[in-house]
Structure formats: structure tokens, C-alpha cells
N, C-alpha and C. Protein backbone atom coordinates (compact mmCIF):
# COMPACT_ATOMS: atom_id res chain seq x y z
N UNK A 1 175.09 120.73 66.81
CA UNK A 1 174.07 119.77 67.26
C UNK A 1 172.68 120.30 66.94
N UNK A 2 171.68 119.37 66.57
CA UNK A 2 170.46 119.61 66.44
C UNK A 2 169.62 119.07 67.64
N UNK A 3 168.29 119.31 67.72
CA UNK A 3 167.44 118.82 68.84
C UNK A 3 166.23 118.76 68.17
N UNK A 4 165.88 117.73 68.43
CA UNK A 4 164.11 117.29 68.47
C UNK A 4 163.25 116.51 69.49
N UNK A 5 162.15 116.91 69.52
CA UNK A 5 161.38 116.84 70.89
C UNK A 5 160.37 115.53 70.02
N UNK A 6 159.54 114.89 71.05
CA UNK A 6 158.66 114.06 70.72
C UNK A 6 157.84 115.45 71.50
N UNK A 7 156.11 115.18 70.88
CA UNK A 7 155.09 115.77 71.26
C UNK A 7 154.33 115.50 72.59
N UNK A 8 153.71 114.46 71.79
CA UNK A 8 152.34 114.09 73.32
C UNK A 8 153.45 113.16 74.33
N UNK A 9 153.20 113.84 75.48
CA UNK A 9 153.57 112.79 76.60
C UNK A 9 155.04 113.55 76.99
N UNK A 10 155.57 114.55 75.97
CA UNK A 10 156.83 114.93 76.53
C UNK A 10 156.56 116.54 77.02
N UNK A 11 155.91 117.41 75.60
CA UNK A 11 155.93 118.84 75.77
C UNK A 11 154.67 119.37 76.28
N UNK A 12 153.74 118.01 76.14
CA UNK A 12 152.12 118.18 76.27
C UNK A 12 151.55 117.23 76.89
N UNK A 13 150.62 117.41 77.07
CA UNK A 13 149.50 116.29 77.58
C UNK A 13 148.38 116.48 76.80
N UNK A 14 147.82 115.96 76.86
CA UNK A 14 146.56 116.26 75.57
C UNK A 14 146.03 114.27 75.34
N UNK A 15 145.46 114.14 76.37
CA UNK A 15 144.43 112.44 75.84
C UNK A 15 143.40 112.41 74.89
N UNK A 16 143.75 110.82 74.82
CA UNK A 16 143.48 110.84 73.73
C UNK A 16 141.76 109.76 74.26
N UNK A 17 140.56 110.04 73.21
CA UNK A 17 139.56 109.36 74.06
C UNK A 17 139.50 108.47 74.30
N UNK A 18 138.77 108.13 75.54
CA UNK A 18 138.96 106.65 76.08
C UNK A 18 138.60 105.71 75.28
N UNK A 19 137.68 105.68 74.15
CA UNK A 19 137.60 104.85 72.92
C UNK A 19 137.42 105.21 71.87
N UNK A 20 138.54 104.61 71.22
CA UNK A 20 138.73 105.68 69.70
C UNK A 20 137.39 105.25 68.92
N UNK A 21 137.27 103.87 69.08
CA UNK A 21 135.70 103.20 67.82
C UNK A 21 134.96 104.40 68.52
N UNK A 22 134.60 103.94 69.89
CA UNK A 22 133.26 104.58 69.70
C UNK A 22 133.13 106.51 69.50
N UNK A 23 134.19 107.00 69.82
CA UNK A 23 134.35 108.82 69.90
C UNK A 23 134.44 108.94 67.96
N UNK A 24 135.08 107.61 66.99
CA UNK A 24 134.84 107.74 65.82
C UNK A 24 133.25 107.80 65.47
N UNK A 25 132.95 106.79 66.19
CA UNK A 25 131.27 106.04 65.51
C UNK A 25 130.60 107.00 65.90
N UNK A 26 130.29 108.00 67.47
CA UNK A 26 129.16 109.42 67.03
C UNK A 26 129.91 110.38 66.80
N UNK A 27 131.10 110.65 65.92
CA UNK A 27 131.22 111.65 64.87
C UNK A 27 130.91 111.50 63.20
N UNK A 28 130.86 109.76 62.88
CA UNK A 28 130.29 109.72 61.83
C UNK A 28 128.71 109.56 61.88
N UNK A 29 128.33 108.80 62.89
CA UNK A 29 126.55 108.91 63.14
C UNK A 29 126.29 110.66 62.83
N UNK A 30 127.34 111.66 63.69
CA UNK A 30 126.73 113.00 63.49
C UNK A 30 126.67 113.52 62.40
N UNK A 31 127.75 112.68 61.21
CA UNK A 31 127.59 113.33 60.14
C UNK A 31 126.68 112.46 58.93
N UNK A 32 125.70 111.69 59.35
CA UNK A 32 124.91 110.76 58.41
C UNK A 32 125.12 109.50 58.38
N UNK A 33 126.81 109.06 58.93
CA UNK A 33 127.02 107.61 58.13
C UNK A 33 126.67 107.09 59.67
N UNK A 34 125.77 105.73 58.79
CA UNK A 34 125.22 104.81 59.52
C UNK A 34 126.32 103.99 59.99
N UNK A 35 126.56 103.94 61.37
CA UNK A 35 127.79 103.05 62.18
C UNK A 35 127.19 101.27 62.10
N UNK A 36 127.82 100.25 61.14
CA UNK A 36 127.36 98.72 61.27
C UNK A 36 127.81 98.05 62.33
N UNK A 37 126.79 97.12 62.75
CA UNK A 37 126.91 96.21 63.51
C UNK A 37 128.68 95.63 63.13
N UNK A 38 129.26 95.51 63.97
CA UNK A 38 130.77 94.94 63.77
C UNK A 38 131.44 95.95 63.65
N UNK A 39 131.64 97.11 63.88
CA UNK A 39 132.09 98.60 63.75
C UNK A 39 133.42 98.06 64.43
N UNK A 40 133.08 97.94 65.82
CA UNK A 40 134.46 98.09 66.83
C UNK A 40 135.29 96.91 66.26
N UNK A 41 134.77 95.78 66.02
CA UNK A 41 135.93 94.88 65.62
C UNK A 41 136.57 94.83 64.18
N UNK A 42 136.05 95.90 63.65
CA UNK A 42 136.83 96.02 62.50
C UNK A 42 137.48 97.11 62.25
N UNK A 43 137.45 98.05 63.02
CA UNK A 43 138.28 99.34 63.82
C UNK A 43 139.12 99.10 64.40
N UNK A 44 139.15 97.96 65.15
CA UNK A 44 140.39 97.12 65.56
C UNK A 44 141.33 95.98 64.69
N UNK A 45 140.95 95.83 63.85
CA UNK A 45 141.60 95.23 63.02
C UNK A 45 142.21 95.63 61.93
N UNK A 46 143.62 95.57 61.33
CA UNK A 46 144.47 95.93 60.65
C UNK A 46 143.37 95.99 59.28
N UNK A 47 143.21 97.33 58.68
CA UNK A 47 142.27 97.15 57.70
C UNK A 47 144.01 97.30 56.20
N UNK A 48 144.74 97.67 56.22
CA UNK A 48 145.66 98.35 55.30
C UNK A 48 147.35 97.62 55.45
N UNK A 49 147.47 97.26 54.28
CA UNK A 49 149.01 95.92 54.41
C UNK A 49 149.89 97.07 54.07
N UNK A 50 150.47 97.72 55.24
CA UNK A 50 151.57 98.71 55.19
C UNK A 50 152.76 97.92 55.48
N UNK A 51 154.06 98.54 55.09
CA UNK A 51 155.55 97.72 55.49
C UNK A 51 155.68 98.07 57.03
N UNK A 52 156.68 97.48 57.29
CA UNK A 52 156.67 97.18 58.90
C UNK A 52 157.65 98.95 59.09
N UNK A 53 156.82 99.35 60.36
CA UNK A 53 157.09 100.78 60.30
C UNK A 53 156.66 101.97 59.81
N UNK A 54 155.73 101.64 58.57
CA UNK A 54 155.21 102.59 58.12
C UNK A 54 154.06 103.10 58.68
N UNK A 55 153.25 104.26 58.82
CA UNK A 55 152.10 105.06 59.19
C UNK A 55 150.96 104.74 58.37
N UNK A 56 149.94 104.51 58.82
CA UNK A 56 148.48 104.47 57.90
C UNK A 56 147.62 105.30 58.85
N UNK A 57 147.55 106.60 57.47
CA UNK A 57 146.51 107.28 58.15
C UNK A 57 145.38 106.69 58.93
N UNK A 58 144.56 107.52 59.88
CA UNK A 58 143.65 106.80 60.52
C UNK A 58 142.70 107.21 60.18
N UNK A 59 142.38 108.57 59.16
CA UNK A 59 140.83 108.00 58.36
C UNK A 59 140.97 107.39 56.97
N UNK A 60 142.00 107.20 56.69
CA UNK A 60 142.09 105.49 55.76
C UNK A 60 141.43 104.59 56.13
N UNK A 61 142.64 104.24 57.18
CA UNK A 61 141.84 103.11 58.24
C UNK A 61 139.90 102.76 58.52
N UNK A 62 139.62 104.04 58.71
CA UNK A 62 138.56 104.10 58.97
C UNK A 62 137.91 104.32 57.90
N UNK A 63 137.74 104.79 56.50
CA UNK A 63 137.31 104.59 55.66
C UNK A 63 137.41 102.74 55.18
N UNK A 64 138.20 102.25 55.56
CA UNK A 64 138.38 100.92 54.62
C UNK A 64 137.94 99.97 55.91
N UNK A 65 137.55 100.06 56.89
CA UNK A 65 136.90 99.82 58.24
C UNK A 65 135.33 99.52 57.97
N UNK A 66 135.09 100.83 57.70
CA UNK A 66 133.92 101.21 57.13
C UNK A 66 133.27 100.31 56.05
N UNK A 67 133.91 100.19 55.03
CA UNK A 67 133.77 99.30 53.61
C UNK A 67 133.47 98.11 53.68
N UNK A 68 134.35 97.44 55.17
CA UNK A 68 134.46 95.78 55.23
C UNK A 68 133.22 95.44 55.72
N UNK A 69 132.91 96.47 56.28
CA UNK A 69 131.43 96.15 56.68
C UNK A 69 130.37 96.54 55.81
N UNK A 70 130.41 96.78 54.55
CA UNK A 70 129.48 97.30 53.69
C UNK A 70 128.98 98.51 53.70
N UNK A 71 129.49 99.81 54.66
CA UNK A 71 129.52 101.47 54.17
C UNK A 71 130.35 102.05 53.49
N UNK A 72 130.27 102.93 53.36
CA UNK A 72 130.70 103.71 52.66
C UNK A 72 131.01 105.25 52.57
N UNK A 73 132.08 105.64 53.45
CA UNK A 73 131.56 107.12 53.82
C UNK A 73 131.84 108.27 52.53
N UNK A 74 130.93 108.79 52.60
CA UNK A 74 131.54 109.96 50.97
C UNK A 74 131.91 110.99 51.47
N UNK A 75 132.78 111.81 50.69
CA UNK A 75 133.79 112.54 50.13
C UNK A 75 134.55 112.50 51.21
N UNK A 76 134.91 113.45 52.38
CA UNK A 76 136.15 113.31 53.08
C UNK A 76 135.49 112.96 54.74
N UNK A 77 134.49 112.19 54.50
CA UNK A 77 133.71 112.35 55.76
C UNK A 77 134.35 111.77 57.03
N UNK A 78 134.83 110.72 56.66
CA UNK A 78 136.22 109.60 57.60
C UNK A 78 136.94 110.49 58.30
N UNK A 79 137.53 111.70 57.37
CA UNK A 79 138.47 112.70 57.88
C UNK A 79 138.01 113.61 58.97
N UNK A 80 136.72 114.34 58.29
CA UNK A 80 136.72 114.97 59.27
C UNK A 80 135.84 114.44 60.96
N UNK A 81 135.44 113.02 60.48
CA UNK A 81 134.71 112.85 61.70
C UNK A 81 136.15 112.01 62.93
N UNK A 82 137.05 111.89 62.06
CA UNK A 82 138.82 111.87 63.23
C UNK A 82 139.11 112.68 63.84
N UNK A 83 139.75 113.98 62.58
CA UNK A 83 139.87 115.01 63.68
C UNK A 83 138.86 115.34 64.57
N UNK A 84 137.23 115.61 63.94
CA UNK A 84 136.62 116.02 65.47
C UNK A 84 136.40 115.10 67.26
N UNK A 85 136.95 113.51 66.73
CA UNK A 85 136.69 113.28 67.51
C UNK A 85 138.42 112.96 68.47
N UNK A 86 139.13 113.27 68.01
CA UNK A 86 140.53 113.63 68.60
C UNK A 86 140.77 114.96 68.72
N UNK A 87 139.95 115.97 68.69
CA UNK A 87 139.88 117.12 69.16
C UNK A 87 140.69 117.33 70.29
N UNK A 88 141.98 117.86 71.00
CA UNK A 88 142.45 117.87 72.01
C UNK A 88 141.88 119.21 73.04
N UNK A 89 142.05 118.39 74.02
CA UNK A 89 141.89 119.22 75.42
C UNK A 89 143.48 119.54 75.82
N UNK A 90 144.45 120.61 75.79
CA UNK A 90 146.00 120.42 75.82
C UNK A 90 146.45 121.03 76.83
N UNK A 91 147.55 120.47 77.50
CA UNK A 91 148.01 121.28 78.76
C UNK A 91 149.41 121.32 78.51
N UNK A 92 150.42 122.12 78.25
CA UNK A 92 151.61 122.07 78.24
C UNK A 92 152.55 121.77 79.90
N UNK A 93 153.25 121.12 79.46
CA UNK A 93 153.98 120.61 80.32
C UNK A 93 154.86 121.48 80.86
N UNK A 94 154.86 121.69 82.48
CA UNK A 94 155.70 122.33 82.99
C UNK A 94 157.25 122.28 82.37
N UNK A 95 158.14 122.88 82.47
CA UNK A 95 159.13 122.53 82.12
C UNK A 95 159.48 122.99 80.26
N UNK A 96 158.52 122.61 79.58
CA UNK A 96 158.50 122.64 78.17
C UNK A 96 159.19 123.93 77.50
N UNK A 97 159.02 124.72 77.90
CA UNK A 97 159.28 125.97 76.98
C UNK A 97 160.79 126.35 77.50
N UNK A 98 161.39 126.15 78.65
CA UNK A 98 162.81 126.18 79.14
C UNK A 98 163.61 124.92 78.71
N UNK A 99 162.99 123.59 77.98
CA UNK A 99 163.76 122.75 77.67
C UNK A 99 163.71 123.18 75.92
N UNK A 100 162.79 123.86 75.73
CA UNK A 100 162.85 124.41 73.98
C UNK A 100 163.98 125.52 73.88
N UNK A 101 163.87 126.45 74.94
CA UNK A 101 165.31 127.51 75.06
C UNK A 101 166.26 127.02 75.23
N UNK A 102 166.42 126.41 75.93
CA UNK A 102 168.15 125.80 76.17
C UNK A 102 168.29 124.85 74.58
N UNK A 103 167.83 124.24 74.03
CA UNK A 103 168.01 123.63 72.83
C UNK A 103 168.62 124.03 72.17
N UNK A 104 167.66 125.32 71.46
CA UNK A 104 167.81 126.40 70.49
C UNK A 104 169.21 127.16 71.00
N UNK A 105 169.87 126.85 71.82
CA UNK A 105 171.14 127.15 72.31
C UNK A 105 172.21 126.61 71.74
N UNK A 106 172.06 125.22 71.34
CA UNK A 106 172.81 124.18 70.61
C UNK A 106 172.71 124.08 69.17
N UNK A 107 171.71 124.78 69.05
CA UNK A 107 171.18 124.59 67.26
C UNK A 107 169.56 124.61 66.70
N UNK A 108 169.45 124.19 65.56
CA UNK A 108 168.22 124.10 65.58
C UNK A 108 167.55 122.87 66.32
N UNK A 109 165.95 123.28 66.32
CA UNK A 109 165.25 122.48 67.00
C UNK A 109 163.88 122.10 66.20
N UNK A 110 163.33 121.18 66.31
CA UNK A 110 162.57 120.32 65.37
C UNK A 110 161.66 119.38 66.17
N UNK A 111 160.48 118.84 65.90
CA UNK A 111 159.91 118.59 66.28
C UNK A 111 159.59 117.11 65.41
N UNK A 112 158.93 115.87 66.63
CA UNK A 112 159.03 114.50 65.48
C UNK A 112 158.28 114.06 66.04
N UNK A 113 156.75 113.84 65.82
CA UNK A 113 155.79 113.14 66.38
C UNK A 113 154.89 111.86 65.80
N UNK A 114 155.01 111.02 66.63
CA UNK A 114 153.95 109.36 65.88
C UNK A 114 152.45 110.05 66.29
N UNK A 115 151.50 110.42 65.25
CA UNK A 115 150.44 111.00 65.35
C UNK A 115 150.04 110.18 63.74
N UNK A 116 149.06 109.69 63.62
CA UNK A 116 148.35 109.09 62.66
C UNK A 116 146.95 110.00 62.17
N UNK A 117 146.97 110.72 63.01
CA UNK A 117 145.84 111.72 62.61
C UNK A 117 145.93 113.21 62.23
N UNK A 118 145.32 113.28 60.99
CA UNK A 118 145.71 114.80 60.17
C UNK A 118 145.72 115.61 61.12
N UNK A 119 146.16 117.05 61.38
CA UNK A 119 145.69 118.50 61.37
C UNK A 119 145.62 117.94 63.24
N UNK A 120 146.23 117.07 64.06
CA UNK A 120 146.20 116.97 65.40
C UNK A 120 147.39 117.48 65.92
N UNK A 121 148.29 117.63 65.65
CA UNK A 121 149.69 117.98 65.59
C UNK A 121 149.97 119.66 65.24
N UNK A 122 149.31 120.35 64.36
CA UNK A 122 149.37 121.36 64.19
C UNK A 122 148.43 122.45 65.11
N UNK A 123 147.17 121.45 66.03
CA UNK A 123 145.93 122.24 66.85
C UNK A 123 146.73 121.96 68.02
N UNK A 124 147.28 121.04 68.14
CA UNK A 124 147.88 120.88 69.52
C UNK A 124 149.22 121.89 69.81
N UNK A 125 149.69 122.06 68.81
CA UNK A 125 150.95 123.00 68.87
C UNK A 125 150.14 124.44 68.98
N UNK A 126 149.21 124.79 68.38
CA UNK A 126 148.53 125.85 68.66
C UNK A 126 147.98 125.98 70.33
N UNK A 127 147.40 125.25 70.70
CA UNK A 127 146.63 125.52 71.78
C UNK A 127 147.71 125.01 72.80
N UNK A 128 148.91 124.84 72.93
CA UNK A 128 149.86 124.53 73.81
C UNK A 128 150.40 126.16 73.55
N UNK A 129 150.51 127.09 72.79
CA UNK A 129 150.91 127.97 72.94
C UNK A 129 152.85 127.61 72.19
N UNK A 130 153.06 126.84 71.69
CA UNK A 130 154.08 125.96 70.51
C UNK A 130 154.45 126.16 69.02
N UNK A 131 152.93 127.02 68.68
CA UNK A 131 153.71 127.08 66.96
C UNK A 131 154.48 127.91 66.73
N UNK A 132 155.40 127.97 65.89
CA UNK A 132 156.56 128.69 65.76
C UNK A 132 157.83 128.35 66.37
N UNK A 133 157.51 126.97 67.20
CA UNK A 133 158.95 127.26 68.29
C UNK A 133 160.09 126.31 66.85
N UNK A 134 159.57 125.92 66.40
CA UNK A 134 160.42 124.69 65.56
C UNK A 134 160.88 125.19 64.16
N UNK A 135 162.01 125.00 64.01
CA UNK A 135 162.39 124.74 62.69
C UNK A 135 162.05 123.99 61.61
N UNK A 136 161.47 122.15 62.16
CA UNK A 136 160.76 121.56 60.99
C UNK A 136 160.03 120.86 62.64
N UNK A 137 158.83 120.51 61.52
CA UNK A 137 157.82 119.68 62.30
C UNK A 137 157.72 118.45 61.31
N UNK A 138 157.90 117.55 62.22
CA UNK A 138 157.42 115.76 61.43
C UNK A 138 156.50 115.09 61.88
N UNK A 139 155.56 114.65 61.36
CA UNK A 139 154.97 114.17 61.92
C UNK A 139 154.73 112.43 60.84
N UNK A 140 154.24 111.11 61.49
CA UNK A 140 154.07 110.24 61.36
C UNK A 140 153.58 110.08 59.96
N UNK A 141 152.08 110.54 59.92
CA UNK A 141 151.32 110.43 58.84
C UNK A 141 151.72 111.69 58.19
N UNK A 142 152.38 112.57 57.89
CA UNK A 142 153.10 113.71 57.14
C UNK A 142 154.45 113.03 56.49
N UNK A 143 155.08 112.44 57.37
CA UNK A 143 156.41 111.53 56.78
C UNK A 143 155.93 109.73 55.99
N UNK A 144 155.05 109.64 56.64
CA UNK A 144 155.05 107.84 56.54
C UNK A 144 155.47 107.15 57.15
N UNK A 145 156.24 107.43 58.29
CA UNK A 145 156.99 106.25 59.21
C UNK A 145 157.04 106.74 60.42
N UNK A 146 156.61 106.00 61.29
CA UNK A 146 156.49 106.07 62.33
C UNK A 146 157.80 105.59 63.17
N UNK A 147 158.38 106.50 64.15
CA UNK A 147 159.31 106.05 65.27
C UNK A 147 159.52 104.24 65.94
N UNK A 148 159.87 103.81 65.81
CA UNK A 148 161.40 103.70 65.41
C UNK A 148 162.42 104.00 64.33
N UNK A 149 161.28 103.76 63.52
CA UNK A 149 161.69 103.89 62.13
C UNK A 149 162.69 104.67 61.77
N UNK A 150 164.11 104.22 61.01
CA UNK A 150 165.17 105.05 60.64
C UNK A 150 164.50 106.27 59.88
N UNK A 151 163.92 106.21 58.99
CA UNK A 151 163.15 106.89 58.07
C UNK A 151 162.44 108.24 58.74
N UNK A 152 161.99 108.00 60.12
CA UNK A 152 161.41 109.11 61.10
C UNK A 152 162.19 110.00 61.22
N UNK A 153 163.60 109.49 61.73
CA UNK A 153 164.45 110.26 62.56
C UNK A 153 165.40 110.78 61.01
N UNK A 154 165.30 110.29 59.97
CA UNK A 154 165.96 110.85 59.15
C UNK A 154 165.28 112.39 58.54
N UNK A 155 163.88 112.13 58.12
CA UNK A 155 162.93 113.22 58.00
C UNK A 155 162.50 114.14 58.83
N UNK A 156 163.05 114.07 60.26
CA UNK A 156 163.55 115.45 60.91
C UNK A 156 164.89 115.92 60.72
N UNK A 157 165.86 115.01 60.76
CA UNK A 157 167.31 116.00 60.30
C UNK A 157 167.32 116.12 59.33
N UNK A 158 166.68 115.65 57.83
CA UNK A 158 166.92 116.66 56.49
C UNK A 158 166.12 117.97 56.66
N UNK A 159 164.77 117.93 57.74
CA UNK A 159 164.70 119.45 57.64
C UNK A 159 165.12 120.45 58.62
N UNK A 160 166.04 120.01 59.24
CA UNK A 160 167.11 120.38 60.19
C UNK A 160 168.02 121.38 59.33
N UNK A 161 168.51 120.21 58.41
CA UNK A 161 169.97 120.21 57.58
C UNK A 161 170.59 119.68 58.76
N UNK A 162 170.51 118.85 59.26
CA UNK A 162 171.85 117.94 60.16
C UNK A 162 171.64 116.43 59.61
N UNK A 163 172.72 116.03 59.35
CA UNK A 163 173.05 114.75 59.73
C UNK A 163 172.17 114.14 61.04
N UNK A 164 171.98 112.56 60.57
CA UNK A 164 170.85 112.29 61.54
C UNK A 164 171.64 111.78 63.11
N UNK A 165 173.02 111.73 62.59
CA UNK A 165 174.32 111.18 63.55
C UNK A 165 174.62 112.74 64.65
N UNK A 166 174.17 113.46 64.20
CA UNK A 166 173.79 115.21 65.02
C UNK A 166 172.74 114.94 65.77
N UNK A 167 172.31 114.31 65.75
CA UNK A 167 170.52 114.68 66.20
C UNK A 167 170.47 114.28 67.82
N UNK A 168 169.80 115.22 68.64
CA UNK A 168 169.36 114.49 69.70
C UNK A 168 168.17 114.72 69.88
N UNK A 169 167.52 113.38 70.39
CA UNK A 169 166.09 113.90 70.28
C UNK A 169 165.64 113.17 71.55
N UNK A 170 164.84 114.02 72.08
CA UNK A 170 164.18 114.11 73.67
C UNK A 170 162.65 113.65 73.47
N UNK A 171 162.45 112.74 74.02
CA UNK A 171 161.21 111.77 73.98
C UNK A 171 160.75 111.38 75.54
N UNK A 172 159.56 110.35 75.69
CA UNK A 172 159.03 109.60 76.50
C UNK A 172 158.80 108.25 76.59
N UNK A 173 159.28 107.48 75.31
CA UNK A 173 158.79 105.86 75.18
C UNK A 173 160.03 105.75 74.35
N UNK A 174 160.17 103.93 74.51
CA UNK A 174 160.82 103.53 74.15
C UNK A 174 161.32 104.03 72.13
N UNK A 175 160.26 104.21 71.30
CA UNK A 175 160.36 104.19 70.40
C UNK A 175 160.88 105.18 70.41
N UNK A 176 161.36 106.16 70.72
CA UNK A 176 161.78 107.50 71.19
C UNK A 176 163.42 106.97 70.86
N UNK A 177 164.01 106.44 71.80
CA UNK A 177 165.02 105.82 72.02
C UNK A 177 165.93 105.15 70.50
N UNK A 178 165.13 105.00 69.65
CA UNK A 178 165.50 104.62 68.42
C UNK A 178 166.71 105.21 67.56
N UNK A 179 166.64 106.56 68.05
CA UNK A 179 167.22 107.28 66.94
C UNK A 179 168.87 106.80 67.80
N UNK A 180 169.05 106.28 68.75
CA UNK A 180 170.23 105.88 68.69
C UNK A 180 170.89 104.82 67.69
N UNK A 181 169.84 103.73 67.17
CA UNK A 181 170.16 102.84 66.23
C UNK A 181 171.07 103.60 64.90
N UNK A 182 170.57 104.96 64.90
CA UNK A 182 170.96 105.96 63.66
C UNK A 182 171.61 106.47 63.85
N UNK A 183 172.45 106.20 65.14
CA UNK A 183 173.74 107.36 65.43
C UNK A 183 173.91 108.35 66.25
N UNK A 184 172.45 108.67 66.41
CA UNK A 184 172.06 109.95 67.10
C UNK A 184 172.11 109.84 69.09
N UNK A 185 171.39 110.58 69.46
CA UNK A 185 171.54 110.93 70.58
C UNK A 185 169.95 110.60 71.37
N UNK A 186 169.54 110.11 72.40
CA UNK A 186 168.13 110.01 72.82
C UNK A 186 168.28 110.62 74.19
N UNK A 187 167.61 111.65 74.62
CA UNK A 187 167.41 111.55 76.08
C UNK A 187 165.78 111.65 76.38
N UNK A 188 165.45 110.06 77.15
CA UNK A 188 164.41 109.89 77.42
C UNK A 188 163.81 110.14 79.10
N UNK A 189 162.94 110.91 79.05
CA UNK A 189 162.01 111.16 80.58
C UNK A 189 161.40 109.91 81.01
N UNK A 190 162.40 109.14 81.56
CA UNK A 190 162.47 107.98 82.10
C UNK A 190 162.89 107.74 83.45
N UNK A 191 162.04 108.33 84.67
CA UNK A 191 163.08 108.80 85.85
C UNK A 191 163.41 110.48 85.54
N UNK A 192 163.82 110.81 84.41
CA UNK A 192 164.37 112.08 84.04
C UNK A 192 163.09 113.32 84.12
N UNK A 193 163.54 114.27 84.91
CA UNK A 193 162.00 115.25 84.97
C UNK A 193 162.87 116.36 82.85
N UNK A 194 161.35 116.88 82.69
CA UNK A 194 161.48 117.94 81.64
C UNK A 194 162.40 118.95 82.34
N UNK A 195 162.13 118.89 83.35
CA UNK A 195 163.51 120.53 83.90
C UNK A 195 164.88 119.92 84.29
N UNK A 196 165.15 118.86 83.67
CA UNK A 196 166.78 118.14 83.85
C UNK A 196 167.36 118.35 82.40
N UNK A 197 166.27 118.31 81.49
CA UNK A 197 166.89 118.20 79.85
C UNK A 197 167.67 119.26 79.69
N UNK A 198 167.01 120.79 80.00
CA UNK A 198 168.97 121.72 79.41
C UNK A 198 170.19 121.43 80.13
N UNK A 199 170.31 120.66 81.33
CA UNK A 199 171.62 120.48 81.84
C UNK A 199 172.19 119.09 80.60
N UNK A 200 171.19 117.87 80.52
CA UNK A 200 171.48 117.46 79.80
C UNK A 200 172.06 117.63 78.75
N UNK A 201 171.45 118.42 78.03
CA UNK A 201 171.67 118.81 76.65
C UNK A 201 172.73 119.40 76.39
N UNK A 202 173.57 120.03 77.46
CA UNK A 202 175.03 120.67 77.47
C UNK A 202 175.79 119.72 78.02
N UNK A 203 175.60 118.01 78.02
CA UNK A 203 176.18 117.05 78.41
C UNK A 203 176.58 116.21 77.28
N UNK A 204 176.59 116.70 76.24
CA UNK A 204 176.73 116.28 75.26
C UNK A 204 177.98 115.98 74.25
């Protein structure tokens, strides 16, 4: 058996700002680009015709956000004014590091997170005190598909090496729950505390 964890909301906490337009709009004001009138409603609006399931980065998004309104941000400025303004504050979750041991008991363990934003996934595993615990890390905008998506749960068990019909993967939301469509196994913290999952996990 293999195991994979969802990130935010299961192993961590780490919020996200109370408004993404505006925590975007003074990180690009800080870096020169002039924020237009109509910013927020076109930050909210689907700027990119992705297939159903798939991930669009979110300084895409915000680069082509940007455009509809007649800016233009140059060279990677979109990027880095995301990550700084999703910068996490992270608290690991009680429980977390005894539901990563008992795993690694069963097999490898892997990590599969819906994160649309670069280099958030790899600071958060850092400052949770997390990198290293995994065998493969997936993430949304690293794979292209976001949870439910068969495609998610498949691109953690090829870097497993398991079959995706092996897989159990321990989440918080419904989309979590998906990888049963694929065969696999879900145990969701639904009612369920993080310090129930290794009994679980030998319930298998």
C-alpha cells in the first residue's frame, strides 16, 4: 500500500489572505504595475479556457487579468507579486507527523496538493518543518490537474510506483474523496481527528 496526504487543511494550516485581488493588487502596485480600475472583477473572472479539471496557474491568471484591462506586467512580475502575496504564516497540525509515521509503515508516502500557486507548496513544507518526509510531492499547478481529477491521483502513484488502485490518500474536502472513483482508498477528516488516521490506516 501507498499513502498520500492532502496539504493545507489536513497536515497544516497556513490561510490564505482574506482577499486574493486585493493582497495581489499591493504586491504588484509594490512592484510598479499600475493596478486598473476593474482589477477585482476581472481577477474574478475566468481569464484562461482550461478543460474541465485542469489547473491554471494563478500568475497566468493574473497576467491575462491584467491585459483585459489594458496592463501589462513585464518579465515575471505576476509571479513574483503571487507568491509574495500568499506568503504563508504555517502551523502544523497536531497530529501530523505521527499520521506521516504510521504511513511510512505501510509503504511509501507522497504528498498531493490543489495549490495553483508556484513555490507555495514547497515554503510551506519548509516552514511546517515537512520537507523530506515524502517520496513524491504533487502538486496542482506542477501536474495540471487539480483533485478530483483522475489525472491528480494518478501523478502521485506513478511517483510512488503504485498502482493508483494501491493508493490511499488522507484528505479534508470532498475533492479529496475522489481518488475512490480510481480505485483507491480515501480517508477523509470528516468527524475523523488527524490522531485516528494510523489506526485507520492498519484498517485497511
Amino acid at each position: 500500500m501507498a499513502v498520500s496526504f492532502d496539504l493545507f487543511g489536513t497536515l497544516v494550516r497556513a490561510p490564505k489572505p482574506d482577499d486574493s485581488a486585493r493582497a495581489i493588487a499591493a504586491e504588484l502596485e509594490s512592484r510598479g504595475v499600475t493596478v486598473p480600475d476593474g482589477w477585482e472583477e476581472a481577477y474574478r473572472t475566468p481569464q484562461i479556457d482550461a478543460p474541465e479539471g485542469a489547473e491554471v496557474p494563478l500568475p497566468a491568471h493574473v497576467a491575462r487579468a491584467l491585459s483585459a484591462c489594458g496592463v501589462e506586467a513585464p518579465g515575471n512580475v505576476a509571479r513574483r507579486a503571487v507568491i509574495a502575496a500568499f506568503d504563508p504564516t504555517v502551523e502544523t497540525r497536531e497530529g501530523a507527523t505521527e499520521a506521516l509515521a504510521a504511513a511510512r509503515e505501510h509503504g511509501p508516502v507522497g504528498l498531493l496538493s490543489n495549490c495553483s500557486v508556484p513555490e507555495l507548496v514547497a515554503r510551506t513544507l519548509i516552514r511546517a518543518g515537512l520537507r523530506g518526509e515524502f517520496d513524491a510531492v504533487v502538486t496542482s499547478v506542477g501536474c495540471g490537474w487539480r483533485k478530483p481529477h483522475p489525472e491528480a491521483f494518478e501523478a502521485v502513484a506513478t511517483g510512488l510506483d503504485r498502482p493508483v488502485a494501491d493508493l490511499t490518500h488522507v484528505g479534508d474536502s470532498p475533492e479529496d474523496g475522489g481518488i475512490e472513483a480510481c480505485g483507491g482508498r480515501a480517508i477523509l477528516l470528516d468527524g475523523v481527528a488527524l490522531s485516528e488516521v494510523p489506526a485507520l490506516l492498519g484498517g485497511r
